[in-house]
N, C-alpha and C. Protein backbone atom coordinates (compact mmCIF):
# COMPACT_ATOMS: atom_id res chain seq x y z
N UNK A 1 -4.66 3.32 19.86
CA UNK A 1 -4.40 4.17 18.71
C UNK A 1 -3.90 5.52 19.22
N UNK A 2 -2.81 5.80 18.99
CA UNK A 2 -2.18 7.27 19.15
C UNK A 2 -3.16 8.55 18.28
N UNK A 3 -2.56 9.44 19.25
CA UNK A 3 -3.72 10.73 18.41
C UNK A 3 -3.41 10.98 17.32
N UNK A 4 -2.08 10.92 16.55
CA UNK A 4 -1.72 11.41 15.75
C UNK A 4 -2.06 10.09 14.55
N UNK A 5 -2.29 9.15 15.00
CA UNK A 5 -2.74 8.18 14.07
C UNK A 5 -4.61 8.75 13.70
N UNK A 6 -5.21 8.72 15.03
CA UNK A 6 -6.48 9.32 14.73
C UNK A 6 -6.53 10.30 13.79
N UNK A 7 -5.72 11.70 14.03
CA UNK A 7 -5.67 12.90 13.54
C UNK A 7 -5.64 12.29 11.74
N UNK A 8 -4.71 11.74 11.57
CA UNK A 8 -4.65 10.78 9.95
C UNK A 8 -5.82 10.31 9.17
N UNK A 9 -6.44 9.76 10.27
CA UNK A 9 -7.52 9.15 9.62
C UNK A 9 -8.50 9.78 9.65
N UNK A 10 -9.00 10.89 10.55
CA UNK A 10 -10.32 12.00 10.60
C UNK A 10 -9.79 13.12 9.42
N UNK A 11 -8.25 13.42 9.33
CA UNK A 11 -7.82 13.83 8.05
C UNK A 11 -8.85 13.39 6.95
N UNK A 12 -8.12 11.93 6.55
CA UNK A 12 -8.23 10.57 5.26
C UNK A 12 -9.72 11.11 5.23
N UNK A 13 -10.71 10.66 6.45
CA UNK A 13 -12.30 10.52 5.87
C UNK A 13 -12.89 12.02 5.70
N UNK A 14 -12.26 13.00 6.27
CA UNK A 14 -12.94 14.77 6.02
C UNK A 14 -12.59 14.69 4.47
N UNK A 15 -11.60 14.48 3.62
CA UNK A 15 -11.56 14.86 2.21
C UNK A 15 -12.39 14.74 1.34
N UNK A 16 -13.90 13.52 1.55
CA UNK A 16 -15.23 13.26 0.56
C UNK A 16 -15.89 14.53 1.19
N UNK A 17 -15.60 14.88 2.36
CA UNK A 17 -16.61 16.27 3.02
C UNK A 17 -16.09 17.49 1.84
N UNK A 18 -14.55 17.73 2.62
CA UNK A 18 -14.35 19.08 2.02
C UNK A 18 -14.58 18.62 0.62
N UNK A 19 -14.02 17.79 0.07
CA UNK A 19 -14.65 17.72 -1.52
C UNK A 19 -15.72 18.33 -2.18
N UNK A 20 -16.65 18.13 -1.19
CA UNK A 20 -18.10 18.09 -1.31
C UNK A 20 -18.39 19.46 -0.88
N UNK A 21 -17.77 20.31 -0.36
CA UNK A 21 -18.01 21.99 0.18
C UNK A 21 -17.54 22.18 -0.37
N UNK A 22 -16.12 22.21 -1.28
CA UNK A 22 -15.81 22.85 -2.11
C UNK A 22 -16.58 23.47 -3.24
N UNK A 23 -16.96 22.44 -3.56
CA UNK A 23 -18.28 22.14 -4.89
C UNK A 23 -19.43 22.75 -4.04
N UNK A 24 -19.95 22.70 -3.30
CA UNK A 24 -20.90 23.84 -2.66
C UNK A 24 -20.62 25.36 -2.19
N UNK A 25 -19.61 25.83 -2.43
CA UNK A 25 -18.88 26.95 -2.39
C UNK A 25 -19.04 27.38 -3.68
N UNK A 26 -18.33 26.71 -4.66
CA UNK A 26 -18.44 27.12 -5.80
C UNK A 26 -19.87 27.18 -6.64
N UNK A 27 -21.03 26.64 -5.89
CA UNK A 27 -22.27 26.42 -6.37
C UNK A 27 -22.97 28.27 -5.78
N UNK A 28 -22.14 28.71 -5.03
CA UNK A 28 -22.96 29.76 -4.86
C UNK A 28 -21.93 31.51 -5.20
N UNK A 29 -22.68 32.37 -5.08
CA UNK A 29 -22.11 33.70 -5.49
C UNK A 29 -21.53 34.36 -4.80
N UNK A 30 -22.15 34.44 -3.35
CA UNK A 30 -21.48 34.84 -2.19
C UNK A 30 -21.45 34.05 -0.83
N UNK A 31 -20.65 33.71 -0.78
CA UNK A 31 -20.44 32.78 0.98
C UNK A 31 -20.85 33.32 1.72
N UNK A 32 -21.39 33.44 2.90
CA UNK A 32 -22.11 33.71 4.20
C UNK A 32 -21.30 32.71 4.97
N UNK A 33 -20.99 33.07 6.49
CA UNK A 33 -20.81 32.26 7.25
C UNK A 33 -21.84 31.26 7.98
N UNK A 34 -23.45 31.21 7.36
CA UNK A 34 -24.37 31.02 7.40
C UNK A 34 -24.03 29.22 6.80
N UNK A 35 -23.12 29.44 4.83
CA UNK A 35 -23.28 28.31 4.66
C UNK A 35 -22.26 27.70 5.52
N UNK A 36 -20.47 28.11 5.40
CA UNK A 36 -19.93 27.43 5.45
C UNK A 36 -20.57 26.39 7.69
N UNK A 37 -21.17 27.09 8.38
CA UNK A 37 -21.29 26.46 9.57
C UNK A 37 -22.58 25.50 8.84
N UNK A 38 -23.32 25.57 7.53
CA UNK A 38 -24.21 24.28 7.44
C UNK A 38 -23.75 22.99 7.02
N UNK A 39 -22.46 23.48 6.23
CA UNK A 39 -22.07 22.27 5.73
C UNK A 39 -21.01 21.67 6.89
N UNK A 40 -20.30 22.32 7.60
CA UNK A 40 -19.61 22.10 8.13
C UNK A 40 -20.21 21.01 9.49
N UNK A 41 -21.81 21.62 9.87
CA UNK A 41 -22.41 20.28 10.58
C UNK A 41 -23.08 19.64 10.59
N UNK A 42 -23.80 19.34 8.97
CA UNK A 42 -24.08 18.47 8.39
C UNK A 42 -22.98 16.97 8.31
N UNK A 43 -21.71 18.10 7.97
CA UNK A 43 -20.41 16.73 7.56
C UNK A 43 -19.92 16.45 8.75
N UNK A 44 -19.58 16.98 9.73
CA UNK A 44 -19.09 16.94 10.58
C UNK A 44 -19.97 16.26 11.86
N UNK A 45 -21.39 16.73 11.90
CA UNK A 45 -22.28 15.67 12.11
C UNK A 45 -22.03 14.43 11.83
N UNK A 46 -22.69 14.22 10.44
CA UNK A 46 -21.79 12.62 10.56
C UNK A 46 -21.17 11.83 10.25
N UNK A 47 -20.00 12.49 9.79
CA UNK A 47 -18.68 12.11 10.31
C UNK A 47 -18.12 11.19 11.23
N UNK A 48 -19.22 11.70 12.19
CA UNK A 48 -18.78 11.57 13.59
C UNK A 48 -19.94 10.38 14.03
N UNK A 49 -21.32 10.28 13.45
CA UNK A 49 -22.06 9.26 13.65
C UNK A 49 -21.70 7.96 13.49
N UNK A 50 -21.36 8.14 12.21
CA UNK A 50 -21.14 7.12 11.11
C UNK A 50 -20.61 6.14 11.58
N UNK A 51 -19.14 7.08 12.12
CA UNK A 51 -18.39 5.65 13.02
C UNK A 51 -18.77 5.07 13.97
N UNK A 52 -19.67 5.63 15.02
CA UNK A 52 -19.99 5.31 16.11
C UNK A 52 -21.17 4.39 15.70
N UNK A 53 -22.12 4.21 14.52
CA UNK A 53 -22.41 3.43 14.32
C UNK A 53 -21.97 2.09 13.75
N UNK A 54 -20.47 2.75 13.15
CA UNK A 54 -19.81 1.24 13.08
C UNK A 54 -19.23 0.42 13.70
N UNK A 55 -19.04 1.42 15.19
CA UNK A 55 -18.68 0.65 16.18
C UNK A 55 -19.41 0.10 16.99
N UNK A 56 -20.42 0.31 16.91
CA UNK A 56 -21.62 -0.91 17.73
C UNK A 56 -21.92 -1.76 16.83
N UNK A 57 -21.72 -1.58 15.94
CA UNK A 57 -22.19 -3.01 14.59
C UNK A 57 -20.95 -3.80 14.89
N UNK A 58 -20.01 -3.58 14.50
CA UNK A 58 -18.49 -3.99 14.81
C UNK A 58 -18.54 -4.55 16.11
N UNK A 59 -18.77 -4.41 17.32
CA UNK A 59 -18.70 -4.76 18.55
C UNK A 59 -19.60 -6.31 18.78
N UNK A 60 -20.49 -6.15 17.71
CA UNK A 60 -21.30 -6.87 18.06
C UNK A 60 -20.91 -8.41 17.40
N UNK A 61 -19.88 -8.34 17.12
CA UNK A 61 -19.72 -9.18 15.75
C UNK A 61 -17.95 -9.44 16.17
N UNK A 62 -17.37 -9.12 16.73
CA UNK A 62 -16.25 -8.87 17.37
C UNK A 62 -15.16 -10.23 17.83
N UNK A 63 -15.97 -11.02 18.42
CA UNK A 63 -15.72 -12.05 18.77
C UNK A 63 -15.90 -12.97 18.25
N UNK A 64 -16.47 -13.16 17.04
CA UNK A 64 -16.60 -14.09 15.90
C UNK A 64 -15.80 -13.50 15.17
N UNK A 65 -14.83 -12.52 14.75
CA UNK A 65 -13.72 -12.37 13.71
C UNK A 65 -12.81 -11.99 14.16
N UNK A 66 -12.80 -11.86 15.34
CA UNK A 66 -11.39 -11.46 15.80
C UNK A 66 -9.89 -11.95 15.62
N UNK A 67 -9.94 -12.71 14.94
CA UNK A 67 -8.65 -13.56 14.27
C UNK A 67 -8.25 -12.87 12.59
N UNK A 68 -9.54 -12.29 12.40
CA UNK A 68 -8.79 -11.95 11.04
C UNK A 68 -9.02 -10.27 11.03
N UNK A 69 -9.71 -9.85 12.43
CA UNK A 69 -9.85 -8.51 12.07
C UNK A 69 -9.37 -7.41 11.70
N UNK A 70 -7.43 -7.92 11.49
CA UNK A 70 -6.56 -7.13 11.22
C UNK A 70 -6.75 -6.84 9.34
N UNK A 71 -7.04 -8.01 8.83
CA UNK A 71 -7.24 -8.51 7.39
C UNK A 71 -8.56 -7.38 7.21
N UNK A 72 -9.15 -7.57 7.83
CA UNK A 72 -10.74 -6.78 7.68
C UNK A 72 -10.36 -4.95 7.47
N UNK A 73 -9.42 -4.41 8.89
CA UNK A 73 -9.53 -3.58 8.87
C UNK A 73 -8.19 -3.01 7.99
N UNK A 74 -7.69 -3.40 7.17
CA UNK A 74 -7.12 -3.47 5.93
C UNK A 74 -7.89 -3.23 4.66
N UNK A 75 -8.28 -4.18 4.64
CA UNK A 75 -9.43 -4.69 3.29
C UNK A 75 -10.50 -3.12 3.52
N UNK A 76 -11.12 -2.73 4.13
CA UNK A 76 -11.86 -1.82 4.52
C UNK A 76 -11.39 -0.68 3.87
N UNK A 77 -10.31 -0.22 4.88
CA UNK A 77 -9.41 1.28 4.84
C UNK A 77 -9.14 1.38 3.35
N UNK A 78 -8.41 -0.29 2.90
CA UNK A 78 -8.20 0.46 1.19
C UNK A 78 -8.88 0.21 -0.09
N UNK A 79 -10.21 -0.60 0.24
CA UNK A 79 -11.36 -0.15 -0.79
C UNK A 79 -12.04 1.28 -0.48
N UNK A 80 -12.12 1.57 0.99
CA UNK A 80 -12.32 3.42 0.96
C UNK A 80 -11.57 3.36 0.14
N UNK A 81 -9.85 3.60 -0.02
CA UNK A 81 -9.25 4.39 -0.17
C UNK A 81 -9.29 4.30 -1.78
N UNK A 82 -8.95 3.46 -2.18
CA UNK A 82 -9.04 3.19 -3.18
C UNK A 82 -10.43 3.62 -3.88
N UNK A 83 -11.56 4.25 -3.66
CA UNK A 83 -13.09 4.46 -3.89
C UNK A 83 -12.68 5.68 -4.15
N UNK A 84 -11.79 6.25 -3.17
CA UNK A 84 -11.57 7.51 -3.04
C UNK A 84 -10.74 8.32 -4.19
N UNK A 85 -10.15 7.52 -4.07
CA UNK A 85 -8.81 7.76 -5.27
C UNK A 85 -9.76 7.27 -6.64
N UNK A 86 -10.33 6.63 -7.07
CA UNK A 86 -11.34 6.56 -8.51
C UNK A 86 -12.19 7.56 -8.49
N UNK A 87 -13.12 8.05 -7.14
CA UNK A 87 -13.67 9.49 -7.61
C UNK A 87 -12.87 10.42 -7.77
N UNK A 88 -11.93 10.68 -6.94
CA UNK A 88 -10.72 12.01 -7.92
C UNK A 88 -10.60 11.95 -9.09
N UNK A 89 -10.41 11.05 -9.76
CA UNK A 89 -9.97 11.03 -11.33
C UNK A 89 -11.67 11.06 -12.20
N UNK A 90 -12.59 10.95 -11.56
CA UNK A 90 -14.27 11.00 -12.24
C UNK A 90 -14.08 12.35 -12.40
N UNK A 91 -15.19 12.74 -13.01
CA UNK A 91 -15.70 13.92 -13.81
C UNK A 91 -16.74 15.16 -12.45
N UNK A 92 -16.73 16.19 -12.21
CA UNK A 92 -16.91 16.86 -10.93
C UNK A 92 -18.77 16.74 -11.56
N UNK A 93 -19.54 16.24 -10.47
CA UNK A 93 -21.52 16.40 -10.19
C UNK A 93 -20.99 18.13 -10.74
N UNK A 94 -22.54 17.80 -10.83
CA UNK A 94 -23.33 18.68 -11.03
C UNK A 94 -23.47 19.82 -9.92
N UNK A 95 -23.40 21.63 -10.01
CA UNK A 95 -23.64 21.39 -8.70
C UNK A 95 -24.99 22.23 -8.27
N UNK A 96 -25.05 22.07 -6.86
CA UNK A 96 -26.65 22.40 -6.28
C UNK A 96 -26.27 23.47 -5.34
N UNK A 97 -26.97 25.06 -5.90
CA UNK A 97 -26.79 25.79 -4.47
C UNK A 97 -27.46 25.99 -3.29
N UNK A 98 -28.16 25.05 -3.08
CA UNK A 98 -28.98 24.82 -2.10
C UNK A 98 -28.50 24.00 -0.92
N UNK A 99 -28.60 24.94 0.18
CA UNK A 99 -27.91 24.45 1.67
C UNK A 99 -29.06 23.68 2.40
N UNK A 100 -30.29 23.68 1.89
CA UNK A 100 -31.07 22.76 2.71
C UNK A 100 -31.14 21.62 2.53
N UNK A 101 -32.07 21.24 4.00
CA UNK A 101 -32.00 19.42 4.30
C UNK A 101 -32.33 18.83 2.80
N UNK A 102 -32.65 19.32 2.12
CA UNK A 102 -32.97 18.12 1.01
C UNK A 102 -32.10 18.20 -0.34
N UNK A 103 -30.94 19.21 0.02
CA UNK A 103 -29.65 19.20 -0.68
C UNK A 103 -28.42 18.35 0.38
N UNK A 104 -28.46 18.92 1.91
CA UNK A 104 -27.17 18.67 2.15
C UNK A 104 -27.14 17.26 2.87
N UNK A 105 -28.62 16.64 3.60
CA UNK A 105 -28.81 15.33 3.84
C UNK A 105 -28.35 14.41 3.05
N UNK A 106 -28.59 14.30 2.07
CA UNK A 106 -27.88 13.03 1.13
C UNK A 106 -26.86 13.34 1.01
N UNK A 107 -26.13 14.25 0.39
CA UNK A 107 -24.46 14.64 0.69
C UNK A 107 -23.72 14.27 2.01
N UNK A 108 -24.26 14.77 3.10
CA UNK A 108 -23.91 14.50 4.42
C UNK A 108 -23.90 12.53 4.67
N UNK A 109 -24.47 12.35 4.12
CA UNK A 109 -24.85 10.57 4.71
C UNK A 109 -23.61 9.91 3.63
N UNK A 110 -24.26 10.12 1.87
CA UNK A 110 -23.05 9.89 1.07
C UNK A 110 -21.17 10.00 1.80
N UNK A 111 -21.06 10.96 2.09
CA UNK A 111 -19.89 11.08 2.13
C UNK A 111 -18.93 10.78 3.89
N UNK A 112 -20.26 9.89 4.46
CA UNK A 112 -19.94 9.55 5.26
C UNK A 112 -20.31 8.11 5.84
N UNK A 113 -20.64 7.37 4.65
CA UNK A 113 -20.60 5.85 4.67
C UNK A 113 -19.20 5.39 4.89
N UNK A 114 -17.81 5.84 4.17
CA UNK A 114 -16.91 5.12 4.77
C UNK A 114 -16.65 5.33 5.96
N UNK A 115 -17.27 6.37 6.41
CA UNK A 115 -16.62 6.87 8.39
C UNK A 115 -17.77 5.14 8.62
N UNK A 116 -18.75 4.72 8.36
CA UNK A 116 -19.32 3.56 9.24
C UNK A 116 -18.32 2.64 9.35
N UNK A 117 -17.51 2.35 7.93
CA UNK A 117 -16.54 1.15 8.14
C UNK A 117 -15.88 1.21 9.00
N UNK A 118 -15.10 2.62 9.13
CA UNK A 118 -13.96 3.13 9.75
C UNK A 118 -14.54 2.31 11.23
N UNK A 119 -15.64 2.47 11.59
CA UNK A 119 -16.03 2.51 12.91
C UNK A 119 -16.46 1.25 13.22
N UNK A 120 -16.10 -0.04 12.11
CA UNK A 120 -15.96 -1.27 12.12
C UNK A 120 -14.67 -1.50 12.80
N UNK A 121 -14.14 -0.90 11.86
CA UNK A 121 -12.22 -0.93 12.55
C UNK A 121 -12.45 -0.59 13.60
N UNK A 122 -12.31 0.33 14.15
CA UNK A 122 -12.51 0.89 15.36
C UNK A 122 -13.18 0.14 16.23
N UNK A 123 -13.92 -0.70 16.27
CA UNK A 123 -14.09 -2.15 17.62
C UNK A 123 -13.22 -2.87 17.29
N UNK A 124 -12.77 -3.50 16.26
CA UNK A 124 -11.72 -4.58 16.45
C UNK A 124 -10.34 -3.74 16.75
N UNK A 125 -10.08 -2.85 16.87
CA UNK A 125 -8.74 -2.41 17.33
C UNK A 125 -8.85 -1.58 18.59
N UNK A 126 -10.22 -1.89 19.52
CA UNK A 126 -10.61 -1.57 20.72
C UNK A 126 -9.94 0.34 20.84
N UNK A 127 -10.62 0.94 20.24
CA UNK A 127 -10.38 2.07 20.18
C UNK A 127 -11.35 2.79 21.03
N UNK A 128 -10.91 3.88 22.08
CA UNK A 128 -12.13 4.41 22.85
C UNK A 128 -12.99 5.37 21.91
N UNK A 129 -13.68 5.13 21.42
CA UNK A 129 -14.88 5.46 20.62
C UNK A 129 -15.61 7.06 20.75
N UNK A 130 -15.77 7.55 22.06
CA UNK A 130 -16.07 8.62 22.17
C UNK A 130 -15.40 9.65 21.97
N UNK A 131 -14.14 10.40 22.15
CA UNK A 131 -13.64 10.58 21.56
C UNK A 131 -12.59 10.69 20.37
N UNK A 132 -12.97 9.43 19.71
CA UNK A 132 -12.10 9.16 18.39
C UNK A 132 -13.69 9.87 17.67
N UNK A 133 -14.81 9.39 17.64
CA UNK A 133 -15.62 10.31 16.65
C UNK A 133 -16.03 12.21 16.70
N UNK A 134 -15.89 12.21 17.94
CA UNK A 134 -15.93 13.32 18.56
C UNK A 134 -14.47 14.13 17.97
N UNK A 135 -13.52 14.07 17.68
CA UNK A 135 -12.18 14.81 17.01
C UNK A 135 -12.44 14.48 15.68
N UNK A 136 -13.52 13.13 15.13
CA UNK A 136 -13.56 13.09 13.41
C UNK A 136 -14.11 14.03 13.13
N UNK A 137 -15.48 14.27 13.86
CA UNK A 137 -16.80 14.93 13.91
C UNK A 137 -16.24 16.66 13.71
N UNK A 138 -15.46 16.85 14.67
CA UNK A 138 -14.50 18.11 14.96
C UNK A 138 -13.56 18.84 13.79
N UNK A 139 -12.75 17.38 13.37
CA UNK A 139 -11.74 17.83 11.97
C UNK A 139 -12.60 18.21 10.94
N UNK A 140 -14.19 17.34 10.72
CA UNK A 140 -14.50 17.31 9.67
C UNK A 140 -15.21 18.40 9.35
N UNK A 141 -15.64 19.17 10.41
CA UNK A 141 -16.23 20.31 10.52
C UNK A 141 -15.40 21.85 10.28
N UNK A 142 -14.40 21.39 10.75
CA UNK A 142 -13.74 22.80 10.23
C UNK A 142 -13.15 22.60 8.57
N UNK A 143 -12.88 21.10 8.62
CA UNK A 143 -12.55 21.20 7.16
C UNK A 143 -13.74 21.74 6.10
N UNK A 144 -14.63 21.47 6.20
CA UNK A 144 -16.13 21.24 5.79
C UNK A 144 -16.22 23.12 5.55
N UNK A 145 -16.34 23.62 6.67
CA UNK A 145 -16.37 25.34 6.50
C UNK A 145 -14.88 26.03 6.02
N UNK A 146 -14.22 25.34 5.96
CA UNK A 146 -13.04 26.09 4.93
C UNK A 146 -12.98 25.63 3.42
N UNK A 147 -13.65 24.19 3.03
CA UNK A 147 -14.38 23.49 1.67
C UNK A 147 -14.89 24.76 1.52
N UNK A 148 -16.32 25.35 2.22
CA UNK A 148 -17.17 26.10 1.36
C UNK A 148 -16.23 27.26 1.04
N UNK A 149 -15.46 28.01 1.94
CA UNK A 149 -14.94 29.03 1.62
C UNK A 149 -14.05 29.21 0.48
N UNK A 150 -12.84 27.83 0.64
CA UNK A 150 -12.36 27.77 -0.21
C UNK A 150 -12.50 27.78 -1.66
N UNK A 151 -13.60 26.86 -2.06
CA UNK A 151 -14.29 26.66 -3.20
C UNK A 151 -15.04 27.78 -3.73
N UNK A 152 -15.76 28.86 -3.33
CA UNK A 152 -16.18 30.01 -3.52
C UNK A 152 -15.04 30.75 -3.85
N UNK A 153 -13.38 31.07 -3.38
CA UNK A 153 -12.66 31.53 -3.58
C UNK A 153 -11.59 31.11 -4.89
N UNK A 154 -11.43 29.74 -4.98
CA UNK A 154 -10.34 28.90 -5.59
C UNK A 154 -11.58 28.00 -6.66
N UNK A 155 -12.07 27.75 -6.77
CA UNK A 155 -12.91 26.80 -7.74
C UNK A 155 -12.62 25.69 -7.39
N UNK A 156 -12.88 24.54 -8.78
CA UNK A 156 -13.08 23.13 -8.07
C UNK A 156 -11.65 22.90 -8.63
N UNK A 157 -10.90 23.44 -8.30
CA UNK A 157 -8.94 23.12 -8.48
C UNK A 157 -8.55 22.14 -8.10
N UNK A 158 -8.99 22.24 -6.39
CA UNK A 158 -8.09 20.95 -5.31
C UNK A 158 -9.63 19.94 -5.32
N UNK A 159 -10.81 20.06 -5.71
CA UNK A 159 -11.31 19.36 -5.14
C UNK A 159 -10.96 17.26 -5.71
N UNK A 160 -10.67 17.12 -7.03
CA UNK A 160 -9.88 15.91 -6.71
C UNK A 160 -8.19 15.89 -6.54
N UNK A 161 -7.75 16.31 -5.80
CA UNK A 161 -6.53 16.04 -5.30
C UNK A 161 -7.06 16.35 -3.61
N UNK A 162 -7.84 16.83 -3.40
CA UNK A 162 -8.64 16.37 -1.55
C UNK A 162 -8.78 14.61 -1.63
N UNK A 163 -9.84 14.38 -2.74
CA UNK A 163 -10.24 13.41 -2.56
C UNK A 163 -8.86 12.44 -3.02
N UNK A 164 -8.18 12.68 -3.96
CA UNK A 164 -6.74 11.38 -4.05
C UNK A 164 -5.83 11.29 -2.70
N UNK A 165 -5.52 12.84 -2.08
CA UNK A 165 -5.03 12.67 -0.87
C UNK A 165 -5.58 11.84 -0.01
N UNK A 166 -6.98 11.72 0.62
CA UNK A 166 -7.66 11.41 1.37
C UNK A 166 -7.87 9.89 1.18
N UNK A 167 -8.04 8.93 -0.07
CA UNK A 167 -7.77 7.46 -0.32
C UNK A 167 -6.06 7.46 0.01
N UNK A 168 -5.18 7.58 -0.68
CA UNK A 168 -4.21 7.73 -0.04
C UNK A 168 -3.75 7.30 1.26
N UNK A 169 -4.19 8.18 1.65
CA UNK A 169 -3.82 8.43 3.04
C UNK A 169 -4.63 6.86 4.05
N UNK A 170 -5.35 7.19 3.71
CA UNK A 170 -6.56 5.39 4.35
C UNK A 170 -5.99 4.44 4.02
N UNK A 171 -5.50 3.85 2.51
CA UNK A 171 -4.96 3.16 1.88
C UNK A 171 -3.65 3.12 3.47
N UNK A 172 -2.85 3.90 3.10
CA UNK A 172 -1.55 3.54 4.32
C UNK A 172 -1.74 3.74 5.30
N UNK A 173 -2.78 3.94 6.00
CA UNK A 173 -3.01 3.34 7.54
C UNK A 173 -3.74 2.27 7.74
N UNK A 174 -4.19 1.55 6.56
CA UNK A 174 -5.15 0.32 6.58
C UNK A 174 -3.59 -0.36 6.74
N UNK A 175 -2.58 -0.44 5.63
CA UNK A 175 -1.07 -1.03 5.33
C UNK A 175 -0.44 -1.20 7.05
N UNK A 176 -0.74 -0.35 7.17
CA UNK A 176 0.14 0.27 8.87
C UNK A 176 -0.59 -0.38 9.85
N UNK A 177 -2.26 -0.75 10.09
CA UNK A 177 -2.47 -1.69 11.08
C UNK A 177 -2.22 -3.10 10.57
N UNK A 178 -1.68 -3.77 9.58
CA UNK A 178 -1.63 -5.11 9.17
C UNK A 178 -0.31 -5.34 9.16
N UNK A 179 0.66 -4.45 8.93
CA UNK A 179 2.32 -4.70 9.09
C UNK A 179 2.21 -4.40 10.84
N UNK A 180 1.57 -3.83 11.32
CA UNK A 180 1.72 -3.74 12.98
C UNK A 180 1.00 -5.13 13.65
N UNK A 181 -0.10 -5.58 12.99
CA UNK A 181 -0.14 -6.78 13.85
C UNK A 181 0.40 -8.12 13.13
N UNK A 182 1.19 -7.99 11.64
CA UNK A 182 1.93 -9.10 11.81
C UNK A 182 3.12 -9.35 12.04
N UNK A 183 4.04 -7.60 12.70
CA UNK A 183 4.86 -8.05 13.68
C UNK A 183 6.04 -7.43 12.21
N UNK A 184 5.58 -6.82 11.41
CA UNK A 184 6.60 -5.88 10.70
C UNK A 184 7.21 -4.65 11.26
N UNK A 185 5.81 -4.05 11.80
CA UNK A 185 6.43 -2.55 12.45
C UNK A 185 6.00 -2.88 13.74
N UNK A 186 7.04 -2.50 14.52
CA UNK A 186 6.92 -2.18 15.81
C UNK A 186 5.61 -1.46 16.62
């Protein structure tokens, strides 16, 4: 996987983050650089787990699907994406101004269940793993502290057009590993 393919997809999965700081930005009166670094490694935290736990699940399982794992990591990328693109058009939560573990833990895990799939893909397309979560973990974190800022500044404007970009975007790189291994694109 080229970086700039990575860079795409740590893009695609940061948009349920910043989504989600946005709306925690706008949940409070004044930003501190206090919140935007909590949310930023909460999400960015795991972000970056998520996959790496989907790549030892994935690994393990590897050699019993490896014939269709192109189909898989298709099917995957664009029910994210597609998940993604139906919460943009939903109605914006409720929101909570509370930056602690028992606000931003479930947010943080929520919005980083599709990074596990991702990290399904990511064994069947033998991707070096340590740093592919390590640059998700990275994107998702700065996106994550410019969410809070932004959203404190701009309201919840972009926050579903983050999230339609971000299915989107998964949607055609799920397209892009299945026309590449059946010999459409180069």
């Amino acid at each position: 996987m080229q970086i700039w393919e990575l860079f795409i997809i740590a893009v695609g999965l940061s948009m349920d983050a910043f989504a989600v700081a946005v709306c925690k930005g706008l949940s409070v009166r004044k930003v501190s650089p206090g919140h935007a670094l909590t949310a930023g490694l909460y999400f960015g935290g795991f972000q970056a787990l998520m996959p790496l736990l989907g790549y030892f699940l994935g690994t393990q399982f590897e050699s019993l699907i490896q014939s269709v794992d192109h189909w898989i990591a298709f099917a995957l990328l664009g029910l994210i994406g597609a998940n993604m693109i139906r919460e943009s058009r939903s109605e914006s939560e409720e929101l909570n101004d509370s930056f602690g573990p028992k606000a931003m833990l479930p947010l943080a895990v929520a919005t980083s269940i599709d990074a596990l799939a991702v990290g399904v893909t990511f064994a069947f397309l033998q991707v070096q793993i340590a740093p592919a979560v390590a640059f998700i973990g990275v994107i998702t974190f700065a996106l994550s502290c410019l969410g809070v800022k932004l959203g404190n500044v701009f309201g919840a404007k972009y926050k579903s057009r983050a999230e339609l970009f971000g299915g989107i975007v998964l949607i055609l790189m799920g397209a892009k590993i299945l026309l590449e291994h059946l010999g459409v694109l180069g």
